[in-house]
N, C-alpha and C. Protein backbone atom coordinates (compact mmCIF):
# COMPACT_ATOMS: atom_id res chain seq x y z
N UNK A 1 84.42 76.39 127.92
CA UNK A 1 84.58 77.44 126.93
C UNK A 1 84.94 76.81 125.58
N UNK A 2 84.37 76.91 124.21
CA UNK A 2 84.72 77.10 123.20
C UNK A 2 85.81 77.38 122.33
N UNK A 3 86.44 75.92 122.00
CA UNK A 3 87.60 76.68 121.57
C UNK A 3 87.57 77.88 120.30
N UNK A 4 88.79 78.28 120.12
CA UNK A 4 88.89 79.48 119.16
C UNK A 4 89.35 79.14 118.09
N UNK A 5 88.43 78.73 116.70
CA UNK A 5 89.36 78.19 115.64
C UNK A 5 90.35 79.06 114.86
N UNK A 6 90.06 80.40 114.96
CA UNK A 6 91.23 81.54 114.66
C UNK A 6 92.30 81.33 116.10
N UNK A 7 92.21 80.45 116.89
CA UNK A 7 93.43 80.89 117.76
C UNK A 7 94.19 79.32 117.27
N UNK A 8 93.14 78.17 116.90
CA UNK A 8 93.67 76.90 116.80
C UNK A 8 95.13 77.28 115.65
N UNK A 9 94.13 77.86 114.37
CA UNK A 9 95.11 78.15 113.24
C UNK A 9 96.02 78.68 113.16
N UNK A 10 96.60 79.66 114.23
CA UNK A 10 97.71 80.27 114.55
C UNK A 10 98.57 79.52 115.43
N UNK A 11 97.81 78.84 116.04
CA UNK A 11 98.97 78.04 117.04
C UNK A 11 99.12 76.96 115.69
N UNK A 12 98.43 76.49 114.84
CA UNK A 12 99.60 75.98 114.14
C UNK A 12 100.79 76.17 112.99
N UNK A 13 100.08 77.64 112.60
CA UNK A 13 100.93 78.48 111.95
C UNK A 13 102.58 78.23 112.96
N UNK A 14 102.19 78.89 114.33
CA UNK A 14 103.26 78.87 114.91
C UNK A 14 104.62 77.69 114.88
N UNK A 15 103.06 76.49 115.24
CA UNK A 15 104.18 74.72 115.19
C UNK A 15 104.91 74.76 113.49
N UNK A 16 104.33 75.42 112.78
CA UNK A 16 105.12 75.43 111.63
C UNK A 16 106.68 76.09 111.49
N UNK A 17 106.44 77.14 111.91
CA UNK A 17 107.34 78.27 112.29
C UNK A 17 108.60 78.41 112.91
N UNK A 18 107.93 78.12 114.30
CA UNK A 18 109.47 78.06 115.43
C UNK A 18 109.73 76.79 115.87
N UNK A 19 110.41 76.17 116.74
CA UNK A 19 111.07 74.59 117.10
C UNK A 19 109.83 74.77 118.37
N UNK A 20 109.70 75.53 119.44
CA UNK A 20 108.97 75.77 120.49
C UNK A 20 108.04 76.21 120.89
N UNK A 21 106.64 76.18 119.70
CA UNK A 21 105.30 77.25 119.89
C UNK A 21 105.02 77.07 121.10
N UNK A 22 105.12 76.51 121.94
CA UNK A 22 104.72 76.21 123.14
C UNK A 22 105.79 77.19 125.06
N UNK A 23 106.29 77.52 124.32
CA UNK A 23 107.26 78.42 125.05
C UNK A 23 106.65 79.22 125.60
N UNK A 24 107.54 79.56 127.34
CA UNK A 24 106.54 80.72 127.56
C UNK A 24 106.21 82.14 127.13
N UNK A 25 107.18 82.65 126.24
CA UNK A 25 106.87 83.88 125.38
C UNK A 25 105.63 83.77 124.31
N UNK A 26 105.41 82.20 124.03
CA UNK A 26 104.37 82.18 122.92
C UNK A 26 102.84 81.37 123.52
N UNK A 27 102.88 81.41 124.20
CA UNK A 27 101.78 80.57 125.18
C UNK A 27 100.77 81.46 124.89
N UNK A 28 100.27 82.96 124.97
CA UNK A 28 99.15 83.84 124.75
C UNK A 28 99.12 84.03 123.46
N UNK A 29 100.25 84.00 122.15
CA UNK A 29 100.13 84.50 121.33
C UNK A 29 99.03 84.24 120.07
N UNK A 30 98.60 82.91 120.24
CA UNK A 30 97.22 82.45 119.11
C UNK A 30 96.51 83.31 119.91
N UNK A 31 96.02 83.99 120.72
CA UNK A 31 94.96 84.47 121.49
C UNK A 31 95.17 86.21 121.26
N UNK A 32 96.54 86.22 121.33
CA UNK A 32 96.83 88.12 120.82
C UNK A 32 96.52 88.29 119.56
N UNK A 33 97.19 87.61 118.70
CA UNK A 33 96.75 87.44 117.04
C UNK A 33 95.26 87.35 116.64
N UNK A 34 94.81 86.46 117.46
CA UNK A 34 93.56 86.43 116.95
C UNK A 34 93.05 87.56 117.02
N UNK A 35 92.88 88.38 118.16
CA UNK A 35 92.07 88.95 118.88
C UNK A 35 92.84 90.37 117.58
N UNK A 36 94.06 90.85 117.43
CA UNK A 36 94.47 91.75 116.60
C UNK A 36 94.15 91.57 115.19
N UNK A 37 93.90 90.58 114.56
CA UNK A 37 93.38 90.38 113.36
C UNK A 37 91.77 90.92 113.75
N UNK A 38 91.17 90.60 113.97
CA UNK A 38 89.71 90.72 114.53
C UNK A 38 89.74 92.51 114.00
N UNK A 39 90.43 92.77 115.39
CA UNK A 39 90.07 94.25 115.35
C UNK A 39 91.06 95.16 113.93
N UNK A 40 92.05 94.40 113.37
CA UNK A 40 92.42 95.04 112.20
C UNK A 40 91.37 94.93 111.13
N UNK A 41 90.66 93.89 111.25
CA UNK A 41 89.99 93.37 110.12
C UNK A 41 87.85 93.75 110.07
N UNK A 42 87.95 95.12 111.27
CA UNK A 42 86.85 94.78 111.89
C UNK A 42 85.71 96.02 111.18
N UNK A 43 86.63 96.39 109.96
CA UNK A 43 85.61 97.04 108.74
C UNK A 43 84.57 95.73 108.26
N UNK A 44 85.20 95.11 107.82
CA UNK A 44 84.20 93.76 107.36
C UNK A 44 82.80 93.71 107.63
N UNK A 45 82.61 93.87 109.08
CA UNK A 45 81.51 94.01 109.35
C UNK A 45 80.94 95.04 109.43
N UNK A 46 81.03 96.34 109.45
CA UNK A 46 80.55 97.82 109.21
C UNK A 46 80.10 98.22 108.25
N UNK A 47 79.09 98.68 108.57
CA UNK A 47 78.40 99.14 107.02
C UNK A 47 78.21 100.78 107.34
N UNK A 48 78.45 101.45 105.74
CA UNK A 48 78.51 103.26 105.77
C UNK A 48 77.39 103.69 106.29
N UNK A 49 75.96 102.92 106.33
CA UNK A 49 74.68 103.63 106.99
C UNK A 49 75.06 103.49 108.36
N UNK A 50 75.15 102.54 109.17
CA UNK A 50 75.94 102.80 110.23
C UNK A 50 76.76 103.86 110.65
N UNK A 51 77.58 103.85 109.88
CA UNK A 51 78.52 105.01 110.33
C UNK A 51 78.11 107.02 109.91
N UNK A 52 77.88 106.87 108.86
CA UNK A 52 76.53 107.98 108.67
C UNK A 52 75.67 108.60 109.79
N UNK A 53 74.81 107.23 110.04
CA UNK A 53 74.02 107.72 111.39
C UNK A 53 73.22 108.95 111.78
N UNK A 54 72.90 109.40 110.21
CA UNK A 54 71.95 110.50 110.22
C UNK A 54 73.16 111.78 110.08
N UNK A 55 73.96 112.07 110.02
CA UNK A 55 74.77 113.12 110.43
C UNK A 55 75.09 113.43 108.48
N UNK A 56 74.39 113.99 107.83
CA UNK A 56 74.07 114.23 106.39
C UNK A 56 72.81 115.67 106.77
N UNK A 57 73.33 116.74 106.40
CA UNK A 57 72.63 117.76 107.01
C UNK A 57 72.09 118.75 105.62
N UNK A 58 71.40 119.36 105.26
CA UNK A 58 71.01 120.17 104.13
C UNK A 58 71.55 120.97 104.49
N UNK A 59 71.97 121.93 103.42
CA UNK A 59 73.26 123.32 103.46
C UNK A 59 73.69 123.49 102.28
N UNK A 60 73.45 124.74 102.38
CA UNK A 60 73.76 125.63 100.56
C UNK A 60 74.75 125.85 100.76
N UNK A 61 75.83 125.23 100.69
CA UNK A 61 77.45 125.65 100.71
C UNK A 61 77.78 124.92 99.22
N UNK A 62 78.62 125.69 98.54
CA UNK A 62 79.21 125.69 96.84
C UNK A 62 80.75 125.09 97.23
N UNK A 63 81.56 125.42 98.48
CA UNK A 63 82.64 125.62 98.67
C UNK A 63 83.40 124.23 98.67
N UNK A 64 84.37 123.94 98.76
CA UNK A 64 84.95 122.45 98.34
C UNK A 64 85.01 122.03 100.12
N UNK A 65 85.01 121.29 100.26
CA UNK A 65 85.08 120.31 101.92
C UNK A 65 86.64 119.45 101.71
N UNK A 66 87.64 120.03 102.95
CA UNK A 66 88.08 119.10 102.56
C UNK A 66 88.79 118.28 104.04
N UNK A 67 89.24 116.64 104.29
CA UNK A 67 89.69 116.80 105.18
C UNK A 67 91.27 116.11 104.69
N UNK A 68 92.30 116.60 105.44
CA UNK A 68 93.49 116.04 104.84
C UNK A 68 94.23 115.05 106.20
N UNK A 69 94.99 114.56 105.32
CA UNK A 69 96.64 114.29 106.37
C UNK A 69 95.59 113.27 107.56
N UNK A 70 94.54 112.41 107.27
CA UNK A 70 93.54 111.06 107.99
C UNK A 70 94.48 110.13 108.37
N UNK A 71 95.28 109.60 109.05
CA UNK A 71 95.80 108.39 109.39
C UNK A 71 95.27 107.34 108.49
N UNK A 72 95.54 106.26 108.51
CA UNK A 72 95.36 104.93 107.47
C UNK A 72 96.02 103.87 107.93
N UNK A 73 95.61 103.06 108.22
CA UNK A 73 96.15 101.78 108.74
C UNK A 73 95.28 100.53 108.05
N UNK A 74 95.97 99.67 107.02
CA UNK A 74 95.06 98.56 106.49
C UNK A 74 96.27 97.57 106.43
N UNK A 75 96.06 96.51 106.13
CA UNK A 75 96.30 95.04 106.15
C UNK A 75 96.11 94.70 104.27
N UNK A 76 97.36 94.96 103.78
CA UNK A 76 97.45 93.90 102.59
C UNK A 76 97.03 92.48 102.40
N UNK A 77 96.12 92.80 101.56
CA UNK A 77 95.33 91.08 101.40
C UNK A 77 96.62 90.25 100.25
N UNK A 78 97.25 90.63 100.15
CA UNK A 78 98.17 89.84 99.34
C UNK A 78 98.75 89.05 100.51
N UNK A 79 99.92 90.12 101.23
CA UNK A 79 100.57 89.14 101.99
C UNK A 79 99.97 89.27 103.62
N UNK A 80 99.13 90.00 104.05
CA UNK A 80 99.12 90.08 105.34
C UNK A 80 99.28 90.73 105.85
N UNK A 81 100.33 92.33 105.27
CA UNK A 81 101.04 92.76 106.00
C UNK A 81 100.46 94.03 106.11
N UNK A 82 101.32 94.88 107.31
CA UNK A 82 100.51 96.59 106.81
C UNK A 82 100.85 97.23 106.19
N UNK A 83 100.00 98.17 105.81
CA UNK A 83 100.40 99.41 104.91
C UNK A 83 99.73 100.59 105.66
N UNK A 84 100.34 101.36 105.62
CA UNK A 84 99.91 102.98 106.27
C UNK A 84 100.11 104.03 105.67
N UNK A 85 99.52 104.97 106.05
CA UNK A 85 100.19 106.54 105.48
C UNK A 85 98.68 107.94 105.89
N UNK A 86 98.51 108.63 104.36
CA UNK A 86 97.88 109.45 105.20
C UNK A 86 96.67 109.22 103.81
N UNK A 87 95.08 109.33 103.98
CA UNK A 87 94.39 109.99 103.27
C UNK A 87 93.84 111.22 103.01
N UNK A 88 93.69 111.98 102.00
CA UNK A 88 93.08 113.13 101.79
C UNK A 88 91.82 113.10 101.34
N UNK A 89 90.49 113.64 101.82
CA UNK A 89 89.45 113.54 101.28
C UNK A 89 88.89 114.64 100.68
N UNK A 90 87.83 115.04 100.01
CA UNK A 90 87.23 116.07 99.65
C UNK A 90 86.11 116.16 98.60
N UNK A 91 85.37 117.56 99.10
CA UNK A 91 83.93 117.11 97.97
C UNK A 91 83.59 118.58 98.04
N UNK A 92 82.71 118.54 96.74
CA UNK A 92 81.99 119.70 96.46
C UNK A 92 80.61 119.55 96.45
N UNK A 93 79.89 120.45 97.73
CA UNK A 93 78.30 119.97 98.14
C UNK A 93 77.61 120.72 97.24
N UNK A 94 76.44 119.85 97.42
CA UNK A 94 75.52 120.08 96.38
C UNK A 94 73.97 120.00 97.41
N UNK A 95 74.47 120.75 98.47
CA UNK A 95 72.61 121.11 99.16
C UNK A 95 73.22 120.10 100.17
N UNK A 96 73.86 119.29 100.29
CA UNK A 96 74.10 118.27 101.51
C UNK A 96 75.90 118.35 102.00
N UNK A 97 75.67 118.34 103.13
CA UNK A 97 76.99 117.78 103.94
C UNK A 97 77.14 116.69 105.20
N UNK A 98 78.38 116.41 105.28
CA UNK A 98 78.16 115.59 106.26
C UNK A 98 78.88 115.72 107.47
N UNK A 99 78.85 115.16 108.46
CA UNK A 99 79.80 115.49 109.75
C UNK A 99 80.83 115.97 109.71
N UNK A 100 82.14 116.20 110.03
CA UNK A 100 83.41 116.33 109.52
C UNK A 100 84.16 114.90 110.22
N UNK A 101 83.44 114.44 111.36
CA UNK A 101 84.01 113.41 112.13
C UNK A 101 83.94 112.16 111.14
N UNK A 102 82.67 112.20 110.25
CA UNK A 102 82.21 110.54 109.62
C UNK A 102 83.27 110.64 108.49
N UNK A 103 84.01 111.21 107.96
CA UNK A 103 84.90 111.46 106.93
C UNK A 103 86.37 110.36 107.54
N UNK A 104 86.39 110.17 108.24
CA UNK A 104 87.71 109.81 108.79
C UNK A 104 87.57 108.21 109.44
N UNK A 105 86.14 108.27 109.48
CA UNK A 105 85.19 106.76 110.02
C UNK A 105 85.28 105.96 108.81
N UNK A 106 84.79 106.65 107.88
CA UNK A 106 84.35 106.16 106.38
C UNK A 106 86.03 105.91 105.85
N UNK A 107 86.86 106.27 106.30
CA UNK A 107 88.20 105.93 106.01
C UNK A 107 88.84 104.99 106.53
N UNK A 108 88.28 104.54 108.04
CA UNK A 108 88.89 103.38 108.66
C UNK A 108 88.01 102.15 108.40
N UNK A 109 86.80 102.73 107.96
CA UNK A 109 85.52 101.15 107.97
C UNK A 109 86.05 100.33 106.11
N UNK A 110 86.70 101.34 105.38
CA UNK A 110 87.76 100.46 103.97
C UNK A 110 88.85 100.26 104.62
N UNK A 111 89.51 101.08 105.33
CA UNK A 111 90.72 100.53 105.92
C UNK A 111 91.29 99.22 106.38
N UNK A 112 90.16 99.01 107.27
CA UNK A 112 90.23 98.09 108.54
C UNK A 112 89.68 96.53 107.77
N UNK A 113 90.06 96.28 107.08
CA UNK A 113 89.54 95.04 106.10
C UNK A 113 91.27 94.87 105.35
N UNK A 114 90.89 93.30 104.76
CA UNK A 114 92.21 92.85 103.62
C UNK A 114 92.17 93.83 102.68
N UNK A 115 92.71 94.31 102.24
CA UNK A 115 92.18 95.48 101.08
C UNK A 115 94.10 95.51 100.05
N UNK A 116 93.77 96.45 99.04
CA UNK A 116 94.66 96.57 98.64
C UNK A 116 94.28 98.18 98.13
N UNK A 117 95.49 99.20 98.12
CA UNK A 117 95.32 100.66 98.38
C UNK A 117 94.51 101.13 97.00
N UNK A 118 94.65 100.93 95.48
CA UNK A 118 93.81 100.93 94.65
C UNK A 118 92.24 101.17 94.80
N UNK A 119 91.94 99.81 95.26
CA UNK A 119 90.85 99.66 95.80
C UNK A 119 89.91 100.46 97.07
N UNK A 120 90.66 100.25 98.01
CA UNK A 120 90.52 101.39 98.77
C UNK A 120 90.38 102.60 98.40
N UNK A 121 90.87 103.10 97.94
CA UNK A 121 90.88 104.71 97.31
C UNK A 121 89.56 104.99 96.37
N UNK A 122 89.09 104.04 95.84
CA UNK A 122 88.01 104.22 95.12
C UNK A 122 86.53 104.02 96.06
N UNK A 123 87.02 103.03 96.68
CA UNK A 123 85.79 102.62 98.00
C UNK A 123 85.41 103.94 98.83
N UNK A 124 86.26 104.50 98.96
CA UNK A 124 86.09 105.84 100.11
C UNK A 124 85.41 106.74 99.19
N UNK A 125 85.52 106.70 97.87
CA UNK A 125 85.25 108.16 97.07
C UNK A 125 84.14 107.52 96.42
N UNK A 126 83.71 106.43 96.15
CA UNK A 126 82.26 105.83 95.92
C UNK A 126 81.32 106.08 97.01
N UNK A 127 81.52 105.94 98.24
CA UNK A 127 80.99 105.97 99.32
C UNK A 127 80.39 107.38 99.69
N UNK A 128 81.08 108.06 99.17
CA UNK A 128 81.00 110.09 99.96
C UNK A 128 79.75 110.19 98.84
N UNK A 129 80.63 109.97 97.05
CA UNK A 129 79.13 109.54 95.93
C UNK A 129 78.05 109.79 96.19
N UNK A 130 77.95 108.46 96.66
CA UNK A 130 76.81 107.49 96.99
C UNK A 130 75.98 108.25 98.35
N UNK A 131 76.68 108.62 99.27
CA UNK A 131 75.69 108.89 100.59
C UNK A 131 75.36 110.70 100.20
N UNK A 132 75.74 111.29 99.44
CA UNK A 132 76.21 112.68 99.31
C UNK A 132 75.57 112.93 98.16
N UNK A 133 75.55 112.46 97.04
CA UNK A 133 75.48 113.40 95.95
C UNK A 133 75.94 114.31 95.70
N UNK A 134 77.66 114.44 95.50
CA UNK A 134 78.06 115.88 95.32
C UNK A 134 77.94 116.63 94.57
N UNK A 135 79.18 117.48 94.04
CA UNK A 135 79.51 117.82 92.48
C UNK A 135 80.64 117.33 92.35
N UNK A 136 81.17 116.87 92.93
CA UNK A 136 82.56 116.16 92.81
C UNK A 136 83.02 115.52 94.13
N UNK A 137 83.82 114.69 94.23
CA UNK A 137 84.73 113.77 95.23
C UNK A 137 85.75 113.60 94.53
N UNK A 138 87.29 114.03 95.73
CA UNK A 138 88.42 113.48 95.34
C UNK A 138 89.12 112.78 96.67
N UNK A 139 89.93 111.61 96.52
CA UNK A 139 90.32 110.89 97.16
C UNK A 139 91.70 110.61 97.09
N UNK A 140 92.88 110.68 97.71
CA UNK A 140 94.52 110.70 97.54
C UNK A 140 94.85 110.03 98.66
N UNK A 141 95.28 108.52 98.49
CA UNK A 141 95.99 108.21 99.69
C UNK A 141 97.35 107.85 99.26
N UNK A 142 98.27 108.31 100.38
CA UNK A 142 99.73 108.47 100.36
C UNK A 142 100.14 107.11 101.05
N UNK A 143 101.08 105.94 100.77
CA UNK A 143 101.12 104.82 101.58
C UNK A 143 101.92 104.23 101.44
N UNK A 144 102.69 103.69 102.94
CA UNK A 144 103.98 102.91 102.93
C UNK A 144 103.40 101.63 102.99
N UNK A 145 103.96 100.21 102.32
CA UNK A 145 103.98 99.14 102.58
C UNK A 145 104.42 98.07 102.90
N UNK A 146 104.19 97.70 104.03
CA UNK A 146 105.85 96.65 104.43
C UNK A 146 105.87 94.93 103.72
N UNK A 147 104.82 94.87 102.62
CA UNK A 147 105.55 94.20 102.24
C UNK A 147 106.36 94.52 101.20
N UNK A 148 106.76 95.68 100.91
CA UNK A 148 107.99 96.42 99.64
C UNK A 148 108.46 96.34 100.60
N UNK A 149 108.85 96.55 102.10
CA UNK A 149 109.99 97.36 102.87
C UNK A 149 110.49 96.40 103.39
N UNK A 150 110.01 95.20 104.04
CA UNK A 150 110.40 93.82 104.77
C UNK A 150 110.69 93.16 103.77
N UNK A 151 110.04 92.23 103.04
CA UNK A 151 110.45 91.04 101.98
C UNK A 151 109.97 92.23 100.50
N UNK A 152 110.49 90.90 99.69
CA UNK A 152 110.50 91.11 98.14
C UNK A 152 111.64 92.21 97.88
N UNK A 153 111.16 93.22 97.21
CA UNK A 153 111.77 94.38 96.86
C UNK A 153 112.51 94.89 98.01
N UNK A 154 112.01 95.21 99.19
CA UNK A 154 112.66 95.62 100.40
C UNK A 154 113.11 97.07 100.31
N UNK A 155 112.39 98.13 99.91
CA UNK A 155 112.77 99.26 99.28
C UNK A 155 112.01 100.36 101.01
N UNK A 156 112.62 100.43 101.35
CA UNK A 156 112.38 101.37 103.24
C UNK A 156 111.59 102.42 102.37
N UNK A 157 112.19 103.37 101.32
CA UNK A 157 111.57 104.66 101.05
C UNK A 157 110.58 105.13 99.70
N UNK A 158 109.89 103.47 99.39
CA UNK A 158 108.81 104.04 98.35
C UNK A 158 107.54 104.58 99.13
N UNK A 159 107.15 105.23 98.75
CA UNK A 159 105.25 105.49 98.93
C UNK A 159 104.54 105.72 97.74
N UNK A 160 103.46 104.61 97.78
CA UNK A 160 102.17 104.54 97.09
C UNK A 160 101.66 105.68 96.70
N UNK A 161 101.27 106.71 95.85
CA UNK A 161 99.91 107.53 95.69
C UNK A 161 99.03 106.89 94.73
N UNK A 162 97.82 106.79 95.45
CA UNK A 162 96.89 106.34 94.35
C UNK A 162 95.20 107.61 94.54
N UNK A 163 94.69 107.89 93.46
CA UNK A 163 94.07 108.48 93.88
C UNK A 163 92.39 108.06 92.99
N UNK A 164 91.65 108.98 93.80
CA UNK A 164 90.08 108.37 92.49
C UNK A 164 89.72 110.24 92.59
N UNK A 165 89.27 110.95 91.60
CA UNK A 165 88.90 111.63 91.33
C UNK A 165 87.35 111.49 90.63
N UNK A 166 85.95 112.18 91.13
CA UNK A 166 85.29 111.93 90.87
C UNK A 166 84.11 113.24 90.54
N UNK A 167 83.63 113.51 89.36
CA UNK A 167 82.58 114.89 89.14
C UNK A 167 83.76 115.75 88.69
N UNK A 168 83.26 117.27 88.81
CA UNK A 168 84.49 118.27 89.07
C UNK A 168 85.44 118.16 89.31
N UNK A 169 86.05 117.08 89.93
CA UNK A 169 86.86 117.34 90.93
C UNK A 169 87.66 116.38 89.95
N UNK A 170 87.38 115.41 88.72
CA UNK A 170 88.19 114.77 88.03
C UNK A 170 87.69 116.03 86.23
N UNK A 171 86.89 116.50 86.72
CA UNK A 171 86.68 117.11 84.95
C UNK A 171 86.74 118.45 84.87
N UNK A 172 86.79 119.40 85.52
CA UNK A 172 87.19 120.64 86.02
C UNK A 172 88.31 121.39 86.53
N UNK A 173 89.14 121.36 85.33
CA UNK A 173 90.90 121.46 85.73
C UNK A 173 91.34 122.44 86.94
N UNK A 174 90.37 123.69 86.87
CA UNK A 174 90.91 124.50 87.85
C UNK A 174 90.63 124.27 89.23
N UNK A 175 89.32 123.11 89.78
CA UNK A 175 88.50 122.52 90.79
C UNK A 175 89.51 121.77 91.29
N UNK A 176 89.95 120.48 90.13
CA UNK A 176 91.13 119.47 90.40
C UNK A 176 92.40 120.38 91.17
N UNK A 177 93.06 121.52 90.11
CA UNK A 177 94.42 122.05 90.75
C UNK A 177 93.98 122.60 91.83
N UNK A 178 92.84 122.91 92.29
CA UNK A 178 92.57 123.95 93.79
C UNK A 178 92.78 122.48 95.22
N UNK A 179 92.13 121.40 94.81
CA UNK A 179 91.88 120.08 95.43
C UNK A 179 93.70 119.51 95.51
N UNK A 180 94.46 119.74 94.48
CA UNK A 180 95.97 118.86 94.42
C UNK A 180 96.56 120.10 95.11
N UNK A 181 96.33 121.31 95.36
CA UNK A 181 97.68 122.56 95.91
C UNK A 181 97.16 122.18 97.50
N UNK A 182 95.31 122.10 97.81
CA UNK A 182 95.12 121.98 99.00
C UNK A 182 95.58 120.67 99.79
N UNK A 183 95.69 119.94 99.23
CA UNK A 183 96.41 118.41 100.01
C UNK A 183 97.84 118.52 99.74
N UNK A 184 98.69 119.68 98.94
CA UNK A 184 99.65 119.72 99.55
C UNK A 184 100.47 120.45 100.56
N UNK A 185 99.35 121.07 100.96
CA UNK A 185 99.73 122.03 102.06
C UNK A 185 100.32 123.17 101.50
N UNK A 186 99.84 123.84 100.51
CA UNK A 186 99.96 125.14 100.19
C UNK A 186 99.26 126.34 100.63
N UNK A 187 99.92 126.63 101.51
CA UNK A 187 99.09 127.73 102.48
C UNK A 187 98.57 127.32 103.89
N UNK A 188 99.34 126.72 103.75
CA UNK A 188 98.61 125.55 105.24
C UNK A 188 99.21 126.32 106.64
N UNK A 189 98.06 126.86 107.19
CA UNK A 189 98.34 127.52 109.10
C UNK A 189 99.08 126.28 110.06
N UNK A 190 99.87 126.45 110.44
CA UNK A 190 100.64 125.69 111.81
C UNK A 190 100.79 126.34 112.52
């Protein structure tokens, strides 16, 4: 078998690290890491036609789409570390829609890469753009980051909002306030 040069580099991360990489608590761990980087990191290889997959349907709907409160899980390309929280998506169709499922795909395939939340936030709302043609896309992700909460600053209770507003949905004040009351759960059924 082949060795694993993502497992080599962690086992020497490790010899850097602790007095004992070789211990039996750490004996699998170049092999867990690897294998968890992989699958944290496993947008990289995904592309939005992929995930699309035909599910883009014609439909005269005017009405805003929206999906909220998406899980988020990405990997800070600065330090490594995670960041989480929630995204909000939404668009105003223009003759086309799309699954309601690929909305939340298209959120983990930027996710799941080194990324930094800025960036991200614009990637997701380029993407809806781009496969959609709306009248607008808006994008709000809410996000904790542990490297503020573990090292540096070390602050447990900031969260990130960063958002991309795009069409209507950034030039149409009353479109925008209908899009910012609905992601905050104003009127929201439980």
């Amino acid at each position: 078998m082949a060795e694993d040069q993502l497992e080599t580099l962690i086992y020497k991360v490790l010899q850097e690290l602790v007095d004992e990489p070789d211990r039996e608590g750490l004996k699998r761990t170049p092999h867990r890491v690897a294998e968890s980087l992989r699958f944290l990191t496993r947008g990289c290889s995904k592309g939005i036609d992929g995930i699309l997959n035909g599910a883009i349907f014609e439909e005269q709907v005017d009405e805003m789409v929206l999906v909220r409160d998406i899980e988020l899980y990405s990997l800070c390309e600065h330090h490594m570390l995670p960041f989480f929280g929630k995204c909000h998506v939404a668009y105003l169709p223009a003759g086309r829609i799309i699954g309601l499922s690929k909305i939340p795909r298209i959120v983990d395939c930027f996710a799941r890469r080194l990324q930094v939340q800025e960036r991200l936030t614009t990637q997701i709302a380029n993407a809806l753009q781009d496969a959609l043609k709306p009248l607008g896309v808006g994008v709000v992700i809410e996000a904790q980051h542990l490297c503020m909460m573990m090292r540096g600053v070390e602050k447990q209770n900031s969260l990130a909002t960063t958002s991309c507003l795009l069409g209507m949905l950034r030039d149409d004040e009353k479109t925008r306030s209908e899009f910012l009351t609905l992601i905050h759960g104003n009127g929201r059924h439980r």
